[in-house]
Protein backbone atom coordinates (compact mmCIF):
# COMPACT_ATOMS: atom_id res chain seq x y z
CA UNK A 1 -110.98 24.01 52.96
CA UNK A 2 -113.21 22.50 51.19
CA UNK A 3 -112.23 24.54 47.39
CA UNK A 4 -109.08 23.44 48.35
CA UNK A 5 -109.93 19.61 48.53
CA UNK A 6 -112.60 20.60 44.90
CA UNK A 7 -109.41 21.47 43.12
CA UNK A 8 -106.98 19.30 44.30
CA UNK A 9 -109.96 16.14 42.73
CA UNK A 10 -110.14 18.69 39.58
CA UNK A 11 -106.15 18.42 39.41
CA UNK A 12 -106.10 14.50 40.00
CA UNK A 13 -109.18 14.03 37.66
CA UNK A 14 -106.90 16.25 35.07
CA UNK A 15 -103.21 13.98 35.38
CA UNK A 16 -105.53 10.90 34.58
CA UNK A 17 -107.21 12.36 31.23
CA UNK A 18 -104.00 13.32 30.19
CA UNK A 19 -102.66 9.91 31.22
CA UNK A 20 -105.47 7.81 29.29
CA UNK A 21 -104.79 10.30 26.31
CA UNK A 22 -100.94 9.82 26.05
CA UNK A 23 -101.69 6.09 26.48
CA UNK A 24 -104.22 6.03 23.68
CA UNK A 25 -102.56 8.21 21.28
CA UNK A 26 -98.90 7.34 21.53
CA UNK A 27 -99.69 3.80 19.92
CA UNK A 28 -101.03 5.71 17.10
CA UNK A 29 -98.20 8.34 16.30
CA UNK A 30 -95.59 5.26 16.43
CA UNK A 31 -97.54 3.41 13.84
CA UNK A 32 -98.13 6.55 11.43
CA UNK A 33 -93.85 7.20 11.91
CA UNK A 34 -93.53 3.03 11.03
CA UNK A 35 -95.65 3.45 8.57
CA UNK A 36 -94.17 6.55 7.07
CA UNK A 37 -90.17 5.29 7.17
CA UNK A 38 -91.75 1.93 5.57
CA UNK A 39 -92.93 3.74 2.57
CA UNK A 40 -89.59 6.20 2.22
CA UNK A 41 -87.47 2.97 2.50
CA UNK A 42 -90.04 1.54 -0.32
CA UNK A 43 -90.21 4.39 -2.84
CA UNK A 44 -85.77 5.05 -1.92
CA UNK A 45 -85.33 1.14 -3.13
CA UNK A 46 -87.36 1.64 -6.61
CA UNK A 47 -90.60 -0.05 -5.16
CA UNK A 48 -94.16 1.26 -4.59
CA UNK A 49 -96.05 1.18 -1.17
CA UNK A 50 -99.36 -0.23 -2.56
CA UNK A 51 -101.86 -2.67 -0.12
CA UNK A 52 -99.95 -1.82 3.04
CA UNK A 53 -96.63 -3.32 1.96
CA UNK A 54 -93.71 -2.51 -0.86
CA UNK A 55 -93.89 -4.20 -4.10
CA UNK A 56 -91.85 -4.54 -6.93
CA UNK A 57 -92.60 -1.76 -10.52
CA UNK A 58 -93.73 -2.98 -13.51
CA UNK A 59 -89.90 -1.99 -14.44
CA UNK A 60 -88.42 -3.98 -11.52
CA UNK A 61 -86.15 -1.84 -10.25
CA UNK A 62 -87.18 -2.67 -6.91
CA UNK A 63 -83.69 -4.00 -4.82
CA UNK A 64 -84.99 -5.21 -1.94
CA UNK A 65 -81.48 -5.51 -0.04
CA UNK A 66 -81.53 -1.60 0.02
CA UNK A 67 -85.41 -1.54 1.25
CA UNK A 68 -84.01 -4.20 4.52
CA UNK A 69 -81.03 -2.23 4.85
CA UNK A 70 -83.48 1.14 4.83
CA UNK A 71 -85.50 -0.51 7.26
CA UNK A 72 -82.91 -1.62 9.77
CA UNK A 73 -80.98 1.55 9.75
C-alpha cells in the first residue's frame, strides 16, 4: 500500500511541474509569435523592424495603413 500511495505523490508532484512549466512558458511562445507577425507585417509594408518596433527606409516606402491592416488581420 504504501508504493501505491509513493507513486500516486510522484504522479501529483509530476501534473504540478508540468503545470508551473506550461504556465511559465506559454507567456513566452505568445510573445516570440507577436513578435514574429509584428516584424512580417513590418518588412510586407516596406518598413524595417529595428529597436523593437517598425520604422520607415531611408527610401520611405514604408505604408503604414498596410502594416495596421497586417496587424489586425
Amino acid at each position: 500500500m504504501k508504493e501505491a500511495a509513493g507513486e500516486a505523490n510522484l504522479t501529483v508532484v509530476a501534473i504540478i511541474l508540468i503545470g508551473v512549466i506550461a504556465a511559465v512558458v506559454t507567456p513566452l511562445i505568445t510573445n516570440m509569435v507577436n513578435t514574429s507577425k509584428e516584424k512580417s507585417c513590418c518588412t510586407t509594408a516596406g518598413g524595417v523592424w529595428k529597436n523593437n518596433r517598425c520604422q520607415n527606409t531611408s527610401a520611405n516606402t514604408f505604408d503604414n495603413a498596410t502594416y495596421q491592416a497586417c496587424l489586425s488581420g
